[in-house]
Protein backbone atom coordinates (compact mmCIF):
# COMPACT_ATOMS: atom_id res chain seq x y z
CA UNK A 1 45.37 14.93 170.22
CA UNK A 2 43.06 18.26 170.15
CA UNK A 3 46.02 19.95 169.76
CA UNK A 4 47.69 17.88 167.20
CA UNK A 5 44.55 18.15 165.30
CA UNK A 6 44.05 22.29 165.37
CA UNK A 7 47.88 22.16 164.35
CA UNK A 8 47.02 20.10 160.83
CA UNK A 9 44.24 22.61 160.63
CA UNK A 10 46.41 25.55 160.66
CA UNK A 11 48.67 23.94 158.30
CA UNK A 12 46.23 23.00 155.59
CA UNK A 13 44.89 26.68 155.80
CA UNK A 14 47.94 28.17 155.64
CA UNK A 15 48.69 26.03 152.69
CA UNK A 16 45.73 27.02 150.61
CA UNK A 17 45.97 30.76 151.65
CA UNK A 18 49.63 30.60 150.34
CA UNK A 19 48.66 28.61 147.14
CA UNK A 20 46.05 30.97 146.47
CA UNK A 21 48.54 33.83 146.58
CA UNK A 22 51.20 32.32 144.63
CA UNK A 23 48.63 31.43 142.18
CA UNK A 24 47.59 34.72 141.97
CA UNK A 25 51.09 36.40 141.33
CA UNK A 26 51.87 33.42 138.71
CA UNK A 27 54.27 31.37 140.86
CA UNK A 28 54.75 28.16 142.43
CA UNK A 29 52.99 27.69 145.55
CA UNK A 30 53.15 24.63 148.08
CA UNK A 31 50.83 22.67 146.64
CA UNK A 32 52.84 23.01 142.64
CA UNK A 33 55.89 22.40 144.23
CA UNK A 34 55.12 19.05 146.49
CA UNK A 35 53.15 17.90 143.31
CA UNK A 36 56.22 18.14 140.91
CA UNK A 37 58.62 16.32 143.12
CA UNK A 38 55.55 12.94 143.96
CA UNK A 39 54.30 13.14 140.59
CA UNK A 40 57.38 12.13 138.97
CA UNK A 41 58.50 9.63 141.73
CA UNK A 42 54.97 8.33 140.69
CA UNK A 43 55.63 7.47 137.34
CA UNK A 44 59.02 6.50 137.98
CA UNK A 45 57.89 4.09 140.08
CA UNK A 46 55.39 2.69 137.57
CA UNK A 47 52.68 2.93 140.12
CA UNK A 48 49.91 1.27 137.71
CA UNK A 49 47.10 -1.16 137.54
CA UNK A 50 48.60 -4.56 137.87
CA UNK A 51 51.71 -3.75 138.93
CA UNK A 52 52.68 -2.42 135.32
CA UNK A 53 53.38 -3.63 131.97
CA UNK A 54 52.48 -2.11 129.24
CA UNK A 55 52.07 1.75 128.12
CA UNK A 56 49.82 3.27 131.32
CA UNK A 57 48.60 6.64 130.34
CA UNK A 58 46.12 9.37 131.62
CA UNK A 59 44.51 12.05 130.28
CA UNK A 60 47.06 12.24 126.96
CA UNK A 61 45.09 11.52 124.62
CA UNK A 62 47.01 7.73 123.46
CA UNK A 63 44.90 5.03 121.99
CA UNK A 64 46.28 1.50 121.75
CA UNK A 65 46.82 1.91 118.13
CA UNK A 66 48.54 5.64 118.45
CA UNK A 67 51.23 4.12 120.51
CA UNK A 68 54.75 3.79 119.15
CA UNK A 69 56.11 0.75 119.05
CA UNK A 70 58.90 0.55 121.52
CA UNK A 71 62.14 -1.69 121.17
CA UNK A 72 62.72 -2.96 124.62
CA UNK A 73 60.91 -5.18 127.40
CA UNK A 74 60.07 -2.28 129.35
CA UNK A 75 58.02 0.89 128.46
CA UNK A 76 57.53 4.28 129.79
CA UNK A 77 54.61 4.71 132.67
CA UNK A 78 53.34 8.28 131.44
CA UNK A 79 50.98 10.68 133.55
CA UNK A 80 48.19 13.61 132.11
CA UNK A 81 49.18 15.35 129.44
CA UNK A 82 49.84 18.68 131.29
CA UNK A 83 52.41 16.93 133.78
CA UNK A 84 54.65 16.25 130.25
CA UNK A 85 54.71 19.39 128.22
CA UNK A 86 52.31 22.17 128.96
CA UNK A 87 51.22 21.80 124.82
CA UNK A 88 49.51 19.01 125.86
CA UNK A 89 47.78 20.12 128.43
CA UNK A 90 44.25 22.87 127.87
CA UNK A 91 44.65 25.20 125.50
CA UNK A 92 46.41 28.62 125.97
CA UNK A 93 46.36 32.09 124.46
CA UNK A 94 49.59 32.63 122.40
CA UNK A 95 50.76 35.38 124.25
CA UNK A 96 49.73 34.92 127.34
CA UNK A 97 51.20 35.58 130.71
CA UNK A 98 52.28 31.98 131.24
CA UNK A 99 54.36 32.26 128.24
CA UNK A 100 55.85 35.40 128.78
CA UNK A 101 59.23 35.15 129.42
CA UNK A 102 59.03 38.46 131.05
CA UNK A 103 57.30 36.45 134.30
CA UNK A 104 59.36 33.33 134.37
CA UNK A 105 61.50 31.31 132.37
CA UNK A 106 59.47 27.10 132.79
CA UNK A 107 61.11 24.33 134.30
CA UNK A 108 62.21 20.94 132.34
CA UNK A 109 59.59 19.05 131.34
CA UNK A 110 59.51 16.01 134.61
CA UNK A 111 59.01 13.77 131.39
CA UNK A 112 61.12 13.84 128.37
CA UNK A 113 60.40 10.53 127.36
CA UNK A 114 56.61 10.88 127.43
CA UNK A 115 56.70 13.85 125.50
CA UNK A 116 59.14 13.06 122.97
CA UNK A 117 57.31 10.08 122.18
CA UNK A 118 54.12 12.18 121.43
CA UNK A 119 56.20 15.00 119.45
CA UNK A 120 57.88 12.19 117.36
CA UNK A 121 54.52 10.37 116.21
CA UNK A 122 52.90 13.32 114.69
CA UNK A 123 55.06 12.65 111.66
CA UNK A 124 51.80 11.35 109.27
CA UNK A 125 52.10 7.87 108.92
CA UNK A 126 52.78 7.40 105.35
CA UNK A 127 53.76 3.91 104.04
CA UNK A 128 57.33 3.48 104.03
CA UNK A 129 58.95 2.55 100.99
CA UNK A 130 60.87 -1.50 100.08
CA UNK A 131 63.79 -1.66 101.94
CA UNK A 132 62.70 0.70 105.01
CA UNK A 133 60.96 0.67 108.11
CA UNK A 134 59.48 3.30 110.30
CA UNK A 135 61.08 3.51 113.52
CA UNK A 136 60.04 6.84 116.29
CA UNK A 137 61.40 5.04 119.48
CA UNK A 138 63.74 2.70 120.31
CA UNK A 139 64.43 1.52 123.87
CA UNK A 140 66.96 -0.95 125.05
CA UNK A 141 65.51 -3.43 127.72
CA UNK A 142 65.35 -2.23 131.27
CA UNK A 143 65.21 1.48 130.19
CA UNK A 144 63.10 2.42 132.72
CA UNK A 145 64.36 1.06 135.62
CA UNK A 146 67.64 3.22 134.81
CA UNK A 147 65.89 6.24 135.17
CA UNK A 148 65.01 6.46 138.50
CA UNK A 149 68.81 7.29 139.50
CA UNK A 150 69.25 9.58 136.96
CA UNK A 151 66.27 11.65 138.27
CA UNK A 152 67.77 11.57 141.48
CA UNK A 153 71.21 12.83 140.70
CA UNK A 154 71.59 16.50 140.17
CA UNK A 155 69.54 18.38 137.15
CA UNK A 156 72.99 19.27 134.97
CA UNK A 157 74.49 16.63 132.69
CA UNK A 158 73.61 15.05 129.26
CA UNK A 159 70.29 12.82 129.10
CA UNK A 160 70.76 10.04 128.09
CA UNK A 161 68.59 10.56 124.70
CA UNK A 162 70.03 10.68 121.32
CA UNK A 163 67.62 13.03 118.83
CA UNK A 164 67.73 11.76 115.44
CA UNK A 165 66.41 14.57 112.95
CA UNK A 166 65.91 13.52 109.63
CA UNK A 167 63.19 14.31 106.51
CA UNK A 168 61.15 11.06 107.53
CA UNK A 169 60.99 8.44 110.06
CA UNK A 170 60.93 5.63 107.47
CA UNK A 171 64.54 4.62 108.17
CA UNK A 172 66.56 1.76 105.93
CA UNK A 173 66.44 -1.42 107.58
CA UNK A 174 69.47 -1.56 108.10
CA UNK A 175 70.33 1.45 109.67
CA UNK A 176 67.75 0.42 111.98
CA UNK A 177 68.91 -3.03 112.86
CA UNK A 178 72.19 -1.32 113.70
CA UNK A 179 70.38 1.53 116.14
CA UNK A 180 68.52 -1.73 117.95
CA UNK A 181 71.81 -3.47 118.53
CA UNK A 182 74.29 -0.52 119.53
CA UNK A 183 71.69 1.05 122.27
CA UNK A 184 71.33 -3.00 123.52
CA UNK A 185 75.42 -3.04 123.55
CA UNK A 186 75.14 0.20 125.15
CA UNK A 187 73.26 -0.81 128.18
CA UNK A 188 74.90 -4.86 128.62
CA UNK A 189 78.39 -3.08 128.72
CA UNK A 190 80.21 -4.53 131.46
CA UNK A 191 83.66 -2.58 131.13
CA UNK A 192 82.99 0.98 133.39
CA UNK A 193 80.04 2.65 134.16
CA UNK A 194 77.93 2.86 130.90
CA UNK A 195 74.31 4.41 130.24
CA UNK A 196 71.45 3.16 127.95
CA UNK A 197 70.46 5.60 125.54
CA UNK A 198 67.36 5.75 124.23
CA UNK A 199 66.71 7.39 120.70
CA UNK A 200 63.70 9.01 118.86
CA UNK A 201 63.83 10.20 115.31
CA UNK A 202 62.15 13.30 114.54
CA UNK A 203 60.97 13.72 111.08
CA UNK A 204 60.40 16.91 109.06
CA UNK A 205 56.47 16.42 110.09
CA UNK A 206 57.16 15.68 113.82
CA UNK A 207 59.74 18.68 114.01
CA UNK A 208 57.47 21.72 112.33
CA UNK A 209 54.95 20.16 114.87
CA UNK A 210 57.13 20.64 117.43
CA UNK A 211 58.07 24.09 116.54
CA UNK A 212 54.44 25.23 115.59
CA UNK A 213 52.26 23.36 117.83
CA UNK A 214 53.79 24.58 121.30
CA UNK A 215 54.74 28.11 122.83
CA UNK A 216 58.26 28.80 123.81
CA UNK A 217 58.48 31.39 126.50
CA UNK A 218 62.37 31.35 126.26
CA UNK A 219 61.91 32.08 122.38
CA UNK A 220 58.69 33.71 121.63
CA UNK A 221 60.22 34.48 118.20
CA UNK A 222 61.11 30.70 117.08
CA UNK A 223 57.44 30.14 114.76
CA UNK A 224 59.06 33.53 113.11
CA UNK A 225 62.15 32.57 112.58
CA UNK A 226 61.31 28.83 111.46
CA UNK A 227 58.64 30.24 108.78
CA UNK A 228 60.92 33.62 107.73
CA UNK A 229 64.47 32.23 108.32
CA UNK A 230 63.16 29.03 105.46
CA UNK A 231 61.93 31.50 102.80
CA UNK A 232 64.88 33.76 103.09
CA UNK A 233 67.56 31.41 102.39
CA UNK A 234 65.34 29.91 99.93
CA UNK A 235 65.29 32.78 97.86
CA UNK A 236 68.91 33.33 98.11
CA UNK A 237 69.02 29.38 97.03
CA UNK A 238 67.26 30.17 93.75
CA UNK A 239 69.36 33.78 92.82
CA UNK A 240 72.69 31.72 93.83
CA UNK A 241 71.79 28.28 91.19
CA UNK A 242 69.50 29.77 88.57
CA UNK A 243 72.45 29.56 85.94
CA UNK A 244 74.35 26.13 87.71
CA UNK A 245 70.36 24.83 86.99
CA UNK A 246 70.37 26.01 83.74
CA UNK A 247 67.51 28.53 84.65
CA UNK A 248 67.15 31.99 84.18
CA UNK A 249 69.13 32.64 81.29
CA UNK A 250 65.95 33.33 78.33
CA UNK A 251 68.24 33.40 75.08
CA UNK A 252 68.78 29.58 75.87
CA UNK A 253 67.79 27.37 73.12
CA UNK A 254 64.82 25.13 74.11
CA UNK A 255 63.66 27.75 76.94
CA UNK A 256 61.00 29.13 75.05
CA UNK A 257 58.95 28.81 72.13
CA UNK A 258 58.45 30.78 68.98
CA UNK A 259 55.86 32.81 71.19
CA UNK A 260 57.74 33.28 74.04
CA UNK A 261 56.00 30.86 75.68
CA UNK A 262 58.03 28.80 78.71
CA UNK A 263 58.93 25.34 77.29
CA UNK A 264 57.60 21.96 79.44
CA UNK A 265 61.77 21.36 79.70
CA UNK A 266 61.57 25.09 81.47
CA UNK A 267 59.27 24.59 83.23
CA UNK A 268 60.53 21.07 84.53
CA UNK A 269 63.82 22.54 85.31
CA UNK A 270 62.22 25.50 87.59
CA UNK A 271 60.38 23.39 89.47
CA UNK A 272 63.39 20.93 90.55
CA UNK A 273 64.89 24.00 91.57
CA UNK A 274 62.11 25.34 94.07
CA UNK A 275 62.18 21.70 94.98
CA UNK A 276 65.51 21.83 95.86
CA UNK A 277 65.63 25.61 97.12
CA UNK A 278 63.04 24.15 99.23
CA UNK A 279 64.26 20.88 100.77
CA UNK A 280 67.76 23.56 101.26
CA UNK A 281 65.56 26.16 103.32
CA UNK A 282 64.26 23.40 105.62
CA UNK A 283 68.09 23.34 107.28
CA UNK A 284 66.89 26.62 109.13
CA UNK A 285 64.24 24.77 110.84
CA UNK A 286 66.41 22.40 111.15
CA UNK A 287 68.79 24.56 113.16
CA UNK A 288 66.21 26.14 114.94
CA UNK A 289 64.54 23.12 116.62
CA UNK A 290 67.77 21.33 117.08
CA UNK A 291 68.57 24.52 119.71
CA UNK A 292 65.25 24.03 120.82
CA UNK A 293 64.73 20.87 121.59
CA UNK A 294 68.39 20.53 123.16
CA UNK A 295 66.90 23.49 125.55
CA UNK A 296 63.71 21.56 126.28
CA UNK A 297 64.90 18.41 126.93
CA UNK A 298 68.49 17.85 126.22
CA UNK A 299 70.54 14.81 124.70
CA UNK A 300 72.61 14.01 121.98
CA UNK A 301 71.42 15.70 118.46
CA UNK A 302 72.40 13.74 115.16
CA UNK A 303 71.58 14.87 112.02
CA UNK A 304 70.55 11.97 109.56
CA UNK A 305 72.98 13.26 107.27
CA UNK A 306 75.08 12.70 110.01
CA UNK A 307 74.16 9.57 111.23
CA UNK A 308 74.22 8.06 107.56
CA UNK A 309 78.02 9.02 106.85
CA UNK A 310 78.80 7.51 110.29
CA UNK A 311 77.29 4.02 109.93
CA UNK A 312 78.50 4.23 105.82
CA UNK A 313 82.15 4.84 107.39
CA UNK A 314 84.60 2.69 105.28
CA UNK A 315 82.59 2.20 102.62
CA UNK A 316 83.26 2.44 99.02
CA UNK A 317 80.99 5.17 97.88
CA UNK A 318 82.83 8.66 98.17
CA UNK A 319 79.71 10.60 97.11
CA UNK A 320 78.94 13.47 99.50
CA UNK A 321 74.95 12.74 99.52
CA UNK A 322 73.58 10.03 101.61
CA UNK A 323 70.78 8.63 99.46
CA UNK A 324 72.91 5.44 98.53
CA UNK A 325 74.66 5.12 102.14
CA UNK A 326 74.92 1.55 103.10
CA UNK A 327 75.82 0.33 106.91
CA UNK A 328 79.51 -1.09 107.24
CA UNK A 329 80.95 -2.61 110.09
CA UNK A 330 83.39 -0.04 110.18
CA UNK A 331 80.52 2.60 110.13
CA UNK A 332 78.74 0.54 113.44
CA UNK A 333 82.35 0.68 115.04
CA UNK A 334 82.69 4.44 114.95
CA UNK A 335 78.94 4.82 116.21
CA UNK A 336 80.00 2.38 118.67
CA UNK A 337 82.62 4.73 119.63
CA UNK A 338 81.07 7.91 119.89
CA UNK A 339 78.20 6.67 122.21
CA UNK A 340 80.71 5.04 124.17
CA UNK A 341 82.02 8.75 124.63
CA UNK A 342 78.85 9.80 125.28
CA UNK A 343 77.89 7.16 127.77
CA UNK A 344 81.32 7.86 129.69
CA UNK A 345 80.93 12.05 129.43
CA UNK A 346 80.03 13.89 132.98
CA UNK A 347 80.06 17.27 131.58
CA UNK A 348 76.89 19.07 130.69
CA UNK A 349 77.53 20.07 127.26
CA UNK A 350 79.53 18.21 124.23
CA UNK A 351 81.04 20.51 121.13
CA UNK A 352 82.90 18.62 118.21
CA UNK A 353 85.22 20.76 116.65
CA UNK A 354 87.33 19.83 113.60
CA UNK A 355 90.11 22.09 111.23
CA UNK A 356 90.66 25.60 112.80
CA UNK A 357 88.03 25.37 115.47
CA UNK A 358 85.44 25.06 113.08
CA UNK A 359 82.15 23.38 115.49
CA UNK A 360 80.59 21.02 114.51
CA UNK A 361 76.45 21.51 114.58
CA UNK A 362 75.07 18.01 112.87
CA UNK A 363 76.31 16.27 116.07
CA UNK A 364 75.57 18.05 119.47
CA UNK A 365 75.23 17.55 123.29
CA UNK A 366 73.35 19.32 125.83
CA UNK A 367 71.47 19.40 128.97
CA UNK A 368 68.30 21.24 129.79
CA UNK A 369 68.63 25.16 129.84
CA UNK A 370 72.42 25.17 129.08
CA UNK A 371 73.28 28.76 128.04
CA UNK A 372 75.45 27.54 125.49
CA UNK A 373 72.26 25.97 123.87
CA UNK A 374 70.25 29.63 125.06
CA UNK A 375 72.90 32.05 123.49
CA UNK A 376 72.78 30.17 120.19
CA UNK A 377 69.38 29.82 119.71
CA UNK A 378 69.05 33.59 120.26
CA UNK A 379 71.78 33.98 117.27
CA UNK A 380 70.45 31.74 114.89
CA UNK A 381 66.42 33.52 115.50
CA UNK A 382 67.78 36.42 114.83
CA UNK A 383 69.99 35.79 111.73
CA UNK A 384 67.04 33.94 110.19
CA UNK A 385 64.49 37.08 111.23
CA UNK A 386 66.54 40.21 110.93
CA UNK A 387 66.61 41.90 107.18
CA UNK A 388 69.82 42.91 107.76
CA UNK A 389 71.75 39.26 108.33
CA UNK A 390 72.76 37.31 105.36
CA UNK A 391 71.38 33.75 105.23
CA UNK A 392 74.41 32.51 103.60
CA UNK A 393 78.15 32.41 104.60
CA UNK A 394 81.16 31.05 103.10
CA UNK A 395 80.49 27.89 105.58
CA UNK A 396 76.90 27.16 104.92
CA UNK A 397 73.69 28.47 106.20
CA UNK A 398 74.24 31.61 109.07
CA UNK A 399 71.67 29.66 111.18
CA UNK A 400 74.43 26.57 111.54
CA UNK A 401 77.66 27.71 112.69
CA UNK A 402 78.21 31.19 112.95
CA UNK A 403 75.33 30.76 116.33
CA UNK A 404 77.57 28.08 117.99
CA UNK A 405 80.56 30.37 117.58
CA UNK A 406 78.44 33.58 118.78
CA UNK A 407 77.09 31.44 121.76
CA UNK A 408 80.89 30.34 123.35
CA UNK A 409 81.62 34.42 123.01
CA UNK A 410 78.82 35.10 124.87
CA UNK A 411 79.56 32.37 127.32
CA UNK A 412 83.07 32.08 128.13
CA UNK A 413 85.07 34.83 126.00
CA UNK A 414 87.69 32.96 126.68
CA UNK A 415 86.64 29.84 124.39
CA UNK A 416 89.57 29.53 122.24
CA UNK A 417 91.96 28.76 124.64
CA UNK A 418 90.47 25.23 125.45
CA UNK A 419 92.45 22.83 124.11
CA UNK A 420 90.38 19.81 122.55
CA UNK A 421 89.55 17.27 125.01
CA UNK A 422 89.51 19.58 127.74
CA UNK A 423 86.20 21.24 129.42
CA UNK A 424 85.13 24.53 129.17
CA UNK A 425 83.41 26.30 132.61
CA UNK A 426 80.68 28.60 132.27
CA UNK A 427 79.61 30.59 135.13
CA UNK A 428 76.20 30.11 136.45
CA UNK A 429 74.63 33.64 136.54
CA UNK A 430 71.92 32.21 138.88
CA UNK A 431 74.13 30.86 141.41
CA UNK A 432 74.66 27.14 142.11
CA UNK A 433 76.95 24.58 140.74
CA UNK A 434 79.00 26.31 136.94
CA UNK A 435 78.24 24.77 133.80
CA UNK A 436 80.23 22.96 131.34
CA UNK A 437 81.27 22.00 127.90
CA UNK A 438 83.48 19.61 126.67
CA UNK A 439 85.56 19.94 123.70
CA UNK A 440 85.91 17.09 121.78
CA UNK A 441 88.16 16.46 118.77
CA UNK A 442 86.21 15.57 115.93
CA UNK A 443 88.86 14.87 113.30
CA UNK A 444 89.65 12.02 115.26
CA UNK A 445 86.27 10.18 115.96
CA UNK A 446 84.27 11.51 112.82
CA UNK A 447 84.41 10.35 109.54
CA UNK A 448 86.00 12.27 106.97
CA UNK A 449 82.69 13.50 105.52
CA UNK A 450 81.65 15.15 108.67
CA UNK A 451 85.22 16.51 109.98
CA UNK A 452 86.45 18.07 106.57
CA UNK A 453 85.94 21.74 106.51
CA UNK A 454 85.40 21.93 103.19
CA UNK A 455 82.46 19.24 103.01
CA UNK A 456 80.77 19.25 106.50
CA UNK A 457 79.48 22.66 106.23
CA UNK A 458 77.67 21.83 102.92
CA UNK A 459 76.73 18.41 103.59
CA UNK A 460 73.16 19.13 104.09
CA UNK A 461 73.10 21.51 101.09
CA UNK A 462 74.63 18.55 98.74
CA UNK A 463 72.12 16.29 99.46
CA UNK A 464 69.80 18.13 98.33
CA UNK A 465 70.74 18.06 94.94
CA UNK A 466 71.13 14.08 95.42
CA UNK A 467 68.21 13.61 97.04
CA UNK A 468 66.38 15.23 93.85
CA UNK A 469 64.39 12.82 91.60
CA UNK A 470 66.15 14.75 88.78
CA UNK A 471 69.81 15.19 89.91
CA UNK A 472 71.38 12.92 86.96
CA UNK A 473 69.67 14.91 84.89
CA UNK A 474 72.60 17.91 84.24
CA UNK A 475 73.24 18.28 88.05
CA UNK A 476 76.13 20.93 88.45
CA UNK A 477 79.13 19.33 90.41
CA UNK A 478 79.47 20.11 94.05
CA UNK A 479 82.27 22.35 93.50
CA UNK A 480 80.25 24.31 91.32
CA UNK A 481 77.10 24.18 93.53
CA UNK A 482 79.62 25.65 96.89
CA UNK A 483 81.40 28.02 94.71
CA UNK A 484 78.13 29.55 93.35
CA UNK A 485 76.81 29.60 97.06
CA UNK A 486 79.95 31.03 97.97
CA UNK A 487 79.85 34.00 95.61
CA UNK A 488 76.60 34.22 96.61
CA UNK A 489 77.43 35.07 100.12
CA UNK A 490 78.59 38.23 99.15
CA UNK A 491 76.11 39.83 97.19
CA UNK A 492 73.07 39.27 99.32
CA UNK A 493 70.61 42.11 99.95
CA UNK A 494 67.81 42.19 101.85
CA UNK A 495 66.54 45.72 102.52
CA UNK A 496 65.71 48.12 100.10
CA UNK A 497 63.58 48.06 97.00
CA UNK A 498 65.52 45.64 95.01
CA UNK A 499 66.25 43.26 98.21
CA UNK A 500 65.60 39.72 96.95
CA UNK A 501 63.72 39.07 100.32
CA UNK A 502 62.52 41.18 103.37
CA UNK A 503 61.26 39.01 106.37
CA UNK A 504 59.51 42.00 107.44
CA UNK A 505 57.73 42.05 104.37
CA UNK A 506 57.01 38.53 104.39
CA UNK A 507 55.40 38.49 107.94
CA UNK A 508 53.17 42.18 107.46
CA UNK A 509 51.71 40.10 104.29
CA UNK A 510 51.05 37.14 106.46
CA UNK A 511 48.96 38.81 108.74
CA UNK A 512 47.86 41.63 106.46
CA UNK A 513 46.75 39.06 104.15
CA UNK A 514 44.41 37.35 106.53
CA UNK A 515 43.46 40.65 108.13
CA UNK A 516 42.14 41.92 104.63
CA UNK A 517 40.56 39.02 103.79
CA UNK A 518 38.15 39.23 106.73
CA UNK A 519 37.07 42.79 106.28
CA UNK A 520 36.36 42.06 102.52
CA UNK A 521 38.84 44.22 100.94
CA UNK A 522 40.14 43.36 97.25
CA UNK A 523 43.06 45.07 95.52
């Protein structure tokens, strides 16, 4: 027994000594790596007062009326804050050495639900408007209890998580009724071996606090390219539609007055179009955090513009925008459909392609850390940062497509000889187990909308003329608004003194700006 108990000595010293040192040299020791496989068994387990029920929650910082309001019987058991995403945990420098990728590239969060349902209510709270409802989370019954074999089954393959992104979370009723009863079908499906999904819907607020409130040490750049990538296209926005606005051209009648003086109509007119210009340059950040948070914590990414011409399928409106999209039954079907595909997929990545392998970005599938997912983000960072790439193509924004397409060359050169349907296999550069990515025909499961080449591109662009409160006021036709962009493509110039835009110049004022503020100095 003396011996048994100098033995457990021994042990626990050895322990510490070894924690201490891997603490020291900033990696896991013992101690971090026996607490990351209990601590999520833990919660799994729903180990709480009572036996559970209810939202159980440590350190995070949840009040009873903060929340969300969770469709289903069961709800998610969450632990501290710093267990679910290290942004929730104490405070860090922005560059420090836990962040640098340099030193280590972080784990999946143990937690995707917890933290998604934190990231998703920071979206302000405003009243929702007749005919909507606000809707974050929505969990079929028994959610819970399915997790516990996913997180015992290997790391690689699709969560099951659907990420709505969309300019608000106050979401027609009806589009919500139909969410609440496919994820419900979802998980009673008798017929094979089907998966409850679980969605959240990230609005504009929730994603910029998503992008700015946390440090990515996989993409140190991404608060750059969110805040530089969004002003650059903007400005290309307003050269491209000045004259399809009716803006910019002074020998107008009406523009100005006998003084020279901008007219109210003017001035009305220029201010729909930074509206617009505006609600346009948002698709970068768009882009970016759809890479992102597919890297973070995988799932199924839908745009809303997506998800709206998908549950509108069959209807009898043909106009491109979404504003006025109503739920069909034929538009539930095809949802139906695709997350019966999703449900049934085993590979670790989904790609829709439709036309001449054109991919398609508002619908996308991903595990954690997929390279696919790494490669592209890196593409669309840097064609929103660098001076020297365009933010316009002649298929939509360069921060959409053109990184999907620059991520499978850097995957699998290969690429184009997958036929659709088939799966792609990506070689693990870390050893262990290949990746892979399924391509799926999307001129067959998406609506027409979504897999024409000549629309789905410009979808999100489109709307945003739609979406204006002064669109049937003059609004140029969306031929004329994609052949303007179009043109546009070609003439854009960002370095030099006549550049429309410099990225480089818009950060150095940034931080000049503030810098020259502090010292007192006035120009």
């Amino acid at each position: 027994l003396r011996a048994t108990h100098y033995h457990a000595i021994a042990i626990l010293v050895l322990t510490l000594l070894l924690q201490t040192i891997s603490t020291t040299r900033d990696v896991q020791g013992p101690i971090d790596i026996l607490a990351s496989a209990i601590v999520p068994l833990l919660a799994i387990a729903r180990i709480a007062p009572g036996g559970g029920g209810g939202i159980v929650v440590g350190d995070t910082g949840y009040s009873e009326d903060a929340t969300p309001d969770y469709d289903g019987d069961d709800e998610v058991v969450c632990p501290a804050g710093k267990w679910i995403d290290p942004a929730f945990g104490p405070s860090v420098a922005l560059y420090s050495a836990d962040h640098d990728p340099r030193n280590k590239i972080s784990d999946p969060s143990h937690f995707p639900l917890c933290a998604l349902s934190r990231w998703v209510l920071k979206s302000g709270g405003r009243e929702c408007p007749p005919g909507h409802e606000r809707a974050t989370v929505i969990l079929p019954p028994k959610f819970v209890d399915g997790r516990r074999q996913r997180h015992e089954n290997r790391k690689k393959g699709i969560p099951d998580i659907v990420h709505v992104s969309s300019p608000t979370d106050c979401l027609p009723s009806s589009t919500v009724r139909a969410l609440r009863l496919l994820v419900n079908e979802q998980h009673n499906h008798d017929d094979g071996p089907s998966r409850a999904f679980a969605i959240y819907v990230h609005s504009a607020a929730a994603m910029d606090a998503f992008l700015f409130g946390r440090d990515s040490d996989a993409f140190p750049e991404a608060k750059e390219g969110a805040m530089c990538g969004s002003k650059k296209l903007e400005a290309a926005v307003m050269a491209a539609t000045a004259q399809e606005l009716g803006v910019g051209t002074d020998s107008q009648r009406g523009i100005h007055d006998e003084k020279g003086n901008s007219t109210e109509a003017h001035a009305e007119r220029e201010r729909r179009r930074r509206r617009i210009a505006a609600e346009i340059g948002s698709g970068v950040t768009r882009d970016i955090w759809r890479m992102l948070v597919l890297w973070e914590y995988g799932g199924i990414v839908v745009g809303r513009d997506a998800l709206d011409a998908i549950l509108a399928e069959g209807g009898s409106s043909n106009n491109a925008t979404s504003a006025s999209a109503a739920v069909t039954k034929g538009g539930v079907e095809t949802m139906r459909r695709l997350m019966r595909q999703w449900s049934l997929e085993t590979s670790d990545a989904l790609l829709y392609f439709v036309g001449e392998r054109l991919p398609v970005t508002d619908i996308l599938g991903a595990a954690p850390r997929h390279p696919l997912v790494y490669y592209a983000a890196k593409a669309a960072l840097r064609n929103a940062i660098w001076d020297s790439e365009k933010s316009i193509t002649d298929s939509g924004r360069t921060t959409k497509i053109p990184p999907i397409k620059e991520g499978l060359n850097n995957v699998n050169k290969s690429w184009s000889g997958t036929k659709m349907g088939e799966v792609l296999r990506i070689q693990n550069g870390a050893g262990g187990d290949d990746y892979t990515l399924r391509f799926a025909n999307g001129d067959d499961l998406l609506p027409s909308r979504l897999s024409s080449p000549r629309t789905g591109p410009w979808m999100t662009v489109l709307s945003a003329f739609g979406s204006d409160n002064g669109a049937s006021a003059g609004a140029p036709s969306e031929e004329g608004i994609k052949d303007a962009l179009r043109r546009f493509a070609a003439e854009q110039k960002y370095i030099g003194l006549d550049a429309m835009f410099s990225c480089m110049e818009y950060m150095l004022d940034m931080y000049v700006g503030k810098t020259t503020a502090k010292i007192g100095r006035k120009d």
